[in-house]
PDB file of N, CA and C in Angstrom:
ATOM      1  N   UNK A   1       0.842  -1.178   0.000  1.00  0.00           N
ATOM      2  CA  UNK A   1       0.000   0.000   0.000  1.00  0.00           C
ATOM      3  C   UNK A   1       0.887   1.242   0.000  1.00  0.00           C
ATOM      4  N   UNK A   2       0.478   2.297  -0.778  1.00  0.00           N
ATOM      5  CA  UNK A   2       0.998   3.510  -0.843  1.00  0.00           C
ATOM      6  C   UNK A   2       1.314   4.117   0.552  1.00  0.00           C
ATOM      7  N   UNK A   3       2.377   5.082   0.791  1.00  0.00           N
ATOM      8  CA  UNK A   3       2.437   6.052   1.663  1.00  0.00           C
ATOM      9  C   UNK A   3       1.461   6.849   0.960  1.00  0.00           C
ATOM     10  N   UNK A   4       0.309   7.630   2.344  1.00  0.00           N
ATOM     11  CA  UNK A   4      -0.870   8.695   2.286  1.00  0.00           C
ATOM     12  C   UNK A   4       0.150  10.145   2.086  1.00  0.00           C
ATOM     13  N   UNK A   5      -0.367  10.576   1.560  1.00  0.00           N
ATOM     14  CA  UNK A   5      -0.073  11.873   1.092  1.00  0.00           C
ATOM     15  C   UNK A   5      -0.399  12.909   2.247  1.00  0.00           C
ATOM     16  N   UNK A   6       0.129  14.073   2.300  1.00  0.00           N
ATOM     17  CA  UNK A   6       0.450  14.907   3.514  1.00  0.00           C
ATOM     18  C   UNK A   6      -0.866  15.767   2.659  1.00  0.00           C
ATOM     19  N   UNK A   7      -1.772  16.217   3.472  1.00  0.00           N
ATOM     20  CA  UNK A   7      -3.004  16.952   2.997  1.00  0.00           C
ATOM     21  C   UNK A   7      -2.406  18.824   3.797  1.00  0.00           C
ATOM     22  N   UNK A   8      -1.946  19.314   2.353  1.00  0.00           N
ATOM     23  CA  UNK A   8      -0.934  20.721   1.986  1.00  0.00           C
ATOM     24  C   UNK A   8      -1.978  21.570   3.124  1.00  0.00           C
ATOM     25  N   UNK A   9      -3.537  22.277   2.740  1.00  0.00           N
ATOM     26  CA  UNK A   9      -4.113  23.132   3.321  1.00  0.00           C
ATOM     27  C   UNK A   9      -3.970  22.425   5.101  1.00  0.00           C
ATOM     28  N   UNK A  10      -3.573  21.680   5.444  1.00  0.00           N
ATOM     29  CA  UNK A  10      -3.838  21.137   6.739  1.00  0.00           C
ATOM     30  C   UNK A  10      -2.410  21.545   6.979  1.00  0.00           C
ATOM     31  N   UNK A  11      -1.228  21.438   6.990  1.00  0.00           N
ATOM     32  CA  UNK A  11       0.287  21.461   6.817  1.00  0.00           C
ATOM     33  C   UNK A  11       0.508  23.027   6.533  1.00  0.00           C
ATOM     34  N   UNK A  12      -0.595  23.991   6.084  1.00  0.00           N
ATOM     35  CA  UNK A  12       0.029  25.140   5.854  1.00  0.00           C
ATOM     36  C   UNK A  12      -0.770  26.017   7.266  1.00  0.00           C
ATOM     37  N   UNK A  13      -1.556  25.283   7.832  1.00  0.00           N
ATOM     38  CA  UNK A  13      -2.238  26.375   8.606  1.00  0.00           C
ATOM     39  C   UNK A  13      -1.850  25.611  10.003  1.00  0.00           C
ATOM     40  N   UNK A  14      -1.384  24.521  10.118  1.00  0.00           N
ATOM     41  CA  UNK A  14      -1.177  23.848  12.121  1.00  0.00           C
ATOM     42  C   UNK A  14       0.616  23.216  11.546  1.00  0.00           C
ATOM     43  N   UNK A  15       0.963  23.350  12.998  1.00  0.00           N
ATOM     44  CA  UNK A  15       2.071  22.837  13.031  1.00  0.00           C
ATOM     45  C   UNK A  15       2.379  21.343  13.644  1.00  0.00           C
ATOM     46  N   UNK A  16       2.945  20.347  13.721  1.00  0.00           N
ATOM     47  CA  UNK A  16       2.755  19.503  14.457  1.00  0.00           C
ATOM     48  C   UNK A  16       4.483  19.686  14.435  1.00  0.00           C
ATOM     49  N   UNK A  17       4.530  19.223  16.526  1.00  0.00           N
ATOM     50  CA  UNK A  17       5.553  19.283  17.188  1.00  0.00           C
ATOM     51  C   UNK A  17       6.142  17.636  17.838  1.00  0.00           C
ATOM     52  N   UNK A  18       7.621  17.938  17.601  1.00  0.00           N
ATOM     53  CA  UNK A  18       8.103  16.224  18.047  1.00  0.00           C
ATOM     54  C   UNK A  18       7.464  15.763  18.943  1.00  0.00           C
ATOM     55  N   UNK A  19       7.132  16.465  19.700  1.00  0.00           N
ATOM     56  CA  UNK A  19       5.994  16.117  21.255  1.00  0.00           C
ATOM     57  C   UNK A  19       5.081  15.844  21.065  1.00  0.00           C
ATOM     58  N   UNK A  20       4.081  15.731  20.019  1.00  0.00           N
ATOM     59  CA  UNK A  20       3.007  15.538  19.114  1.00  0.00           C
ATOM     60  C   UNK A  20       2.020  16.566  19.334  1.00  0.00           C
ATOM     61  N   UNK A  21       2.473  17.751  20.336  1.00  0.00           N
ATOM     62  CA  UNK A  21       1.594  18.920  19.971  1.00  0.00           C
ATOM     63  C   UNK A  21       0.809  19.372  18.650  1.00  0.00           C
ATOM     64  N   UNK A  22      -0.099  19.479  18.290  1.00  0.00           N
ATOM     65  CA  UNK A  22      -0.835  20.477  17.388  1.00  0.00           C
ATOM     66  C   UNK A  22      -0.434  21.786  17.586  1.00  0.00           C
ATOM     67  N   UNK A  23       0.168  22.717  17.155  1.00  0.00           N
ATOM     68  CA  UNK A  23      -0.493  24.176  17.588  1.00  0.00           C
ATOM     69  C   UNK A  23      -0.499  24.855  15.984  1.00  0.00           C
ATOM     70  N   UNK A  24      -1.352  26.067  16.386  1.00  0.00           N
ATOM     71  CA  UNK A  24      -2.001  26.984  15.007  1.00  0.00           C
ATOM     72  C   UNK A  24      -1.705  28.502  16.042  1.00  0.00           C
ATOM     73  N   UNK A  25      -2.602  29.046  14.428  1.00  0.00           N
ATOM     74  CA  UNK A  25      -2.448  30.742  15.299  1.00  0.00           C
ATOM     75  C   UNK A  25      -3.717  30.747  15.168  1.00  0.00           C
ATOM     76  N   UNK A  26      -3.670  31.585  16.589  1.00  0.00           N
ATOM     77  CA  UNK A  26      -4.767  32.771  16.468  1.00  0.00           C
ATOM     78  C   UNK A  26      -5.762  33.553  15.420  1.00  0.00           C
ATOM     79  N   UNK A  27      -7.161  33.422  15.155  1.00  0.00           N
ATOM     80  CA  UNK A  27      -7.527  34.173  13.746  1.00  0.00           C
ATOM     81  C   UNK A  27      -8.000  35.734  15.086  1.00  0.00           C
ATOM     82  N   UNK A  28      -8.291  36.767  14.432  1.00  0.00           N
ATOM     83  CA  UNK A  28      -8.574  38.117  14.620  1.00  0.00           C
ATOM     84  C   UNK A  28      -7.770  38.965  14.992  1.00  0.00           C
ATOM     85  N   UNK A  29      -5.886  38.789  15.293  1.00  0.00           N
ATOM     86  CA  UNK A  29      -4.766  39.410  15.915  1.00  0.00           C
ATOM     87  C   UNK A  29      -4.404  40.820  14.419  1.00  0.00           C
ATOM     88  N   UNK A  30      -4.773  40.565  13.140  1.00  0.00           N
ATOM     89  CA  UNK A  30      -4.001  41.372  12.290  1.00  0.00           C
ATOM     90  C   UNK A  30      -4.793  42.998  12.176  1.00  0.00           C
ATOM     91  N   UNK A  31      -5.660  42.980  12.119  1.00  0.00           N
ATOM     92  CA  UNK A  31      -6.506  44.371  11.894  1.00  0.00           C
ATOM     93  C   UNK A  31      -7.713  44.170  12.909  1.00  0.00           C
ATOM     94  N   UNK A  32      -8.032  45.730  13.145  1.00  0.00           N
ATOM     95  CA  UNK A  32      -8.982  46.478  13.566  1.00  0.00           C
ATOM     96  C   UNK A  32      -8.761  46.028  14.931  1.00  0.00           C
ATOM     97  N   UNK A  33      -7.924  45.842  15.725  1.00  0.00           N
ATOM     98  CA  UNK A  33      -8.104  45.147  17.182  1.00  0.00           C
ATOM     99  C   UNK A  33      -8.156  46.379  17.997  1.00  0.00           C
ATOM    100  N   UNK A  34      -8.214  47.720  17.706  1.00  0.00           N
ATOM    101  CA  UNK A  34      -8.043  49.149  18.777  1.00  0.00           C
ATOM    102  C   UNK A  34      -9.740  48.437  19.470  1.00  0.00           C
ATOM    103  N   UNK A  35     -10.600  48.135  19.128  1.00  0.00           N
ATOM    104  CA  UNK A  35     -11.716  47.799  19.672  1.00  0.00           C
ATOM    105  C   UNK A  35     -11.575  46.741  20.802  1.00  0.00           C
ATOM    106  N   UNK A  36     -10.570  46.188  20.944  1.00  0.00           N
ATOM    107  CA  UNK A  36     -10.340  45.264  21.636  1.00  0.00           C
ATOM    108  C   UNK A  36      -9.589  45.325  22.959  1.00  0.00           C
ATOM    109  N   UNK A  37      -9.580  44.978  24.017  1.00  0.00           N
ATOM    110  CA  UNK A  37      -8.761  45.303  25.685  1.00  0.00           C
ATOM    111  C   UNK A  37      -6.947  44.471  24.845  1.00  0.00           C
ATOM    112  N   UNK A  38      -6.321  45.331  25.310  1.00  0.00           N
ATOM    113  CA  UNK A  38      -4.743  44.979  25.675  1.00  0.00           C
ATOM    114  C   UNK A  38      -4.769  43.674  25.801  1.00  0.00           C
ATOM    115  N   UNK A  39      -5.152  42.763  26.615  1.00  0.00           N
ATOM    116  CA  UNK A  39      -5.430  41.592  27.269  1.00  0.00           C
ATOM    117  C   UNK A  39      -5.911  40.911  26.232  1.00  0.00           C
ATOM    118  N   UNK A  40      -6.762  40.944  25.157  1.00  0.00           N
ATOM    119  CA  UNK A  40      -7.042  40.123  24.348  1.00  0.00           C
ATOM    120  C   UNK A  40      -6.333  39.866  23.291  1.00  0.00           C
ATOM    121  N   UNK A  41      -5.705  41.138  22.316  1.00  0.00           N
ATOM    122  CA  UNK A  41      -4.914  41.244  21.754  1.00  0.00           C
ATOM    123  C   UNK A  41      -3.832  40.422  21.403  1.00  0.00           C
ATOM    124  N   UNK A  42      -2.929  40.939  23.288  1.00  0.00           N
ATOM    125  CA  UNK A  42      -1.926  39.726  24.188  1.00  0.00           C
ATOM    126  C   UNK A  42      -1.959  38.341  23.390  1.00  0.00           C
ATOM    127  N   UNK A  43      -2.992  38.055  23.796  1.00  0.00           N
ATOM    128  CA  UNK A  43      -3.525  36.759  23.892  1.00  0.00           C
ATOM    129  C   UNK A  43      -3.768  35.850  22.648  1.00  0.00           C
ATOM    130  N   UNK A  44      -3.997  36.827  21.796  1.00  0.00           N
ATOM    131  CA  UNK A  44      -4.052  36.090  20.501  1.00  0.00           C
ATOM    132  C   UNK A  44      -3.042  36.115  19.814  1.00  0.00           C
ATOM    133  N   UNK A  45      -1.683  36.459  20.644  1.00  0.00           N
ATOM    134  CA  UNK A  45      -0.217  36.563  19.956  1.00  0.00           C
ATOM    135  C   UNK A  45       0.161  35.087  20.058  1.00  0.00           C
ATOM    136  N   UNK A  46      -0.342  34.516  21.125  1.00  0.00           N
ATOM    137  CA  UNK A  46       0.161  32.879  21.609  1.00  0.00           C
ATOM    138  C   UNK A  46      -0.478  31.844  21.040  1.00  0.00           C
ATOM    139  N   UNK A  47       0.429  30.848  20.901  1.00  0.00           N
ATOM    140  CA  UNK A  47      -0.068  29.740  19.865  1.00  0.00           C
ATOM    141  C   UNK A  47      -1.425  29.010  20.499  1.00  0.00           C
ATOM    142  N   UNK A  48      -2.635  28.633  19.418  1.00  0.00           N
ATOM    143  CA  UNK A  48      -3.251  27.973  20.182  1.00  0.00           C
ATOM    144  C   UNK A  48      -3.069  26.352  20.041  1.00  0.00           C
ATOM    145  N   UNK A  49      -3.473  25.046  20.965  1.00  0.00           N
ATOM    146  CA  UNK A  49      -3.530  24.074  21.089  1.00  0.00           C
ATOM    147  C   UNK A  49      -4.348  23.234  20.592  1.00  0.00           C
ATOM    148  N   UNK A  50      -4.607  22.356  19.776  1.00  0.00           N
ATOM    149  CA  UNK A  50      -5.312  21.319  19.356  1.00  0.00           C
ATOM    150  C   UNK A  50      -5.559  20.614  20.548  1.00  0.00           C
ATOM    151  N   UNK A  51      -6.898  19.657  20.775  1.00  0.00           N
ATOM    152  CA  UNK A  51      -7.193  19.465  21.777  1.00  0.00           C
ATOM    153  C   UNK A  51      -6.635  17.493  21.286  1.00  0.00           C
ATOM    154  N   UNK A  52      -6.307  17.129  22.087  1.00  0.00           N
ATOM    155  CA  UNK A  52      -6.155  15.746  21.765  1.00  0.00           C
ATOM    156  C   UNK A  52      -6.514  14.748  21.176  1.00  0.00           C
ATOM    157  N   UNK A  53      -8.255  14.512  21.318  1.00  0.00           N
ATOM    158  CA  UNK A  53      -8.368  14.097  20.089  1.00  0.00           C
ATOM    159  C   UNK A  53      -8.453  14.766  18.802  1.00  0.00           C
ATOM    160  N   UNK A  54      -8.545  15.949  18.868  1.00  0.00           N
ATOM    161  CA  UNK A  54      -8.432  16.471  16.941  1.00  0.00           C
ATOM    162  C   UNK A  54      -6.943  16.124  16.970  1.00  0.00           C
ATOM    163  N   UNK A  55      -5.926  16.005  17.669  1.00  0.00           N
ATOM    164  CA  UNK A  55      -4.741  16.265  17.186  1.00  0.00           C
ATOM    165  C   UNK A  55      -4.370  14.982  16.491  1.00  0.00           C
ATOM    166  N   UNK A  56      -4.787  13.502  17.145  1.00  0.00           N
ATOM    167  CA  UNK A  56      -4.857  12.309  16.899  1.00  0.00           C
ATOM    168  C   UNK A  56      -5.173  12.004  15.524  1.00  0.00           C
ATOM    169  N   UNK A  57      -6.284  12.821  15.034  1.00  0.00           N
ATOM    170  CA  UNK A  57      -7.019  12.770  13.739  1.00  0.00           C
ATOM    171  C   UNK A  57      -6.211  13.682  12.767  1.00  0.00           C
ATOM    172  N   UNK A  58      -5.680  14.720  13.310  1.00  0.00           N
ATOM    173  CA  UNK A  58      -4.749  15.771  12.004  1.00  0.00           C
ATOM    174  C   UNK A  58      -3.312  14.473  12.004  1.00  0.00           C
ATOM    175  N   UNK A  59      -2.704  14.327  12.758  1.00  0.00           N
ATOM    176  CA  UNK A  59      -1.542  13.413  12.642  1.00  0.00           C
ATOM    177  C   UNK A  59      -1.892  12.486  11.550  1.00  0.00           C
ATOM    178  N   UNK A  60      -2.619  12.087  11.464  1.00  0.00           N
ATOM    179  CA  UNK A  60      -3.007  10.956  10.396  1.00  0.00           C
ATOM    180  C   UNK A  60      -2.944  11.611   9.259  1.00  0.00           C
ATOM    181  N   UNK A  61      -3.448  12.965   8.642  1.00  0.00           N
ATOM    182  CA  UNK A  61      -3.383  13.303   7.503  1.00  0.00           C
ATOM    183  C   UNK A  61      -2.097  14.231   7.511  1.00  0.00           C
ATOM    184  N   UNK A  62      -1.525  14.390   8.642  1.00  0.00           N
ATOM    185  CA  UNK A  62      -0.110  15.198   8.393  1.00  0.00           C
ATOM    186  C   UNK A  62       0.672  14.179   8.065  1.00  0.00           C
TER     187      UNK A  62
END
């Protein structure tokens, strides 16, 4: 049986880490955030986490 092919739009938007972390970014950090508290902003600078089982399921197509 073939090696599965790495599915590109999945590979261009999450990262997967030797630790088998998932992480992605943040969507709403690039424009219009003056509407937004300091604190949220912050916050959407930091990577977010795939929760374990989605991460189980992206590994397979990464």
């Amino acid at each position: 049986m073939p090696k599965m092919k790495t599915h590109k739009g999945t590979s261009k938007v999450l990262k997967l880490h030797k630790s088998g972390t998932v992480t992605y970014k943040r969507g709403g950090g690039n424009h219009q955030t003056s509407k937004d508290s300091a604190k949220q902003v912050r916050q959407r600078r930091r990577q977010g986490k795939a929760a374990n089982a989605l991460a189980r399921r992206i590994k397979k197509v990464m």
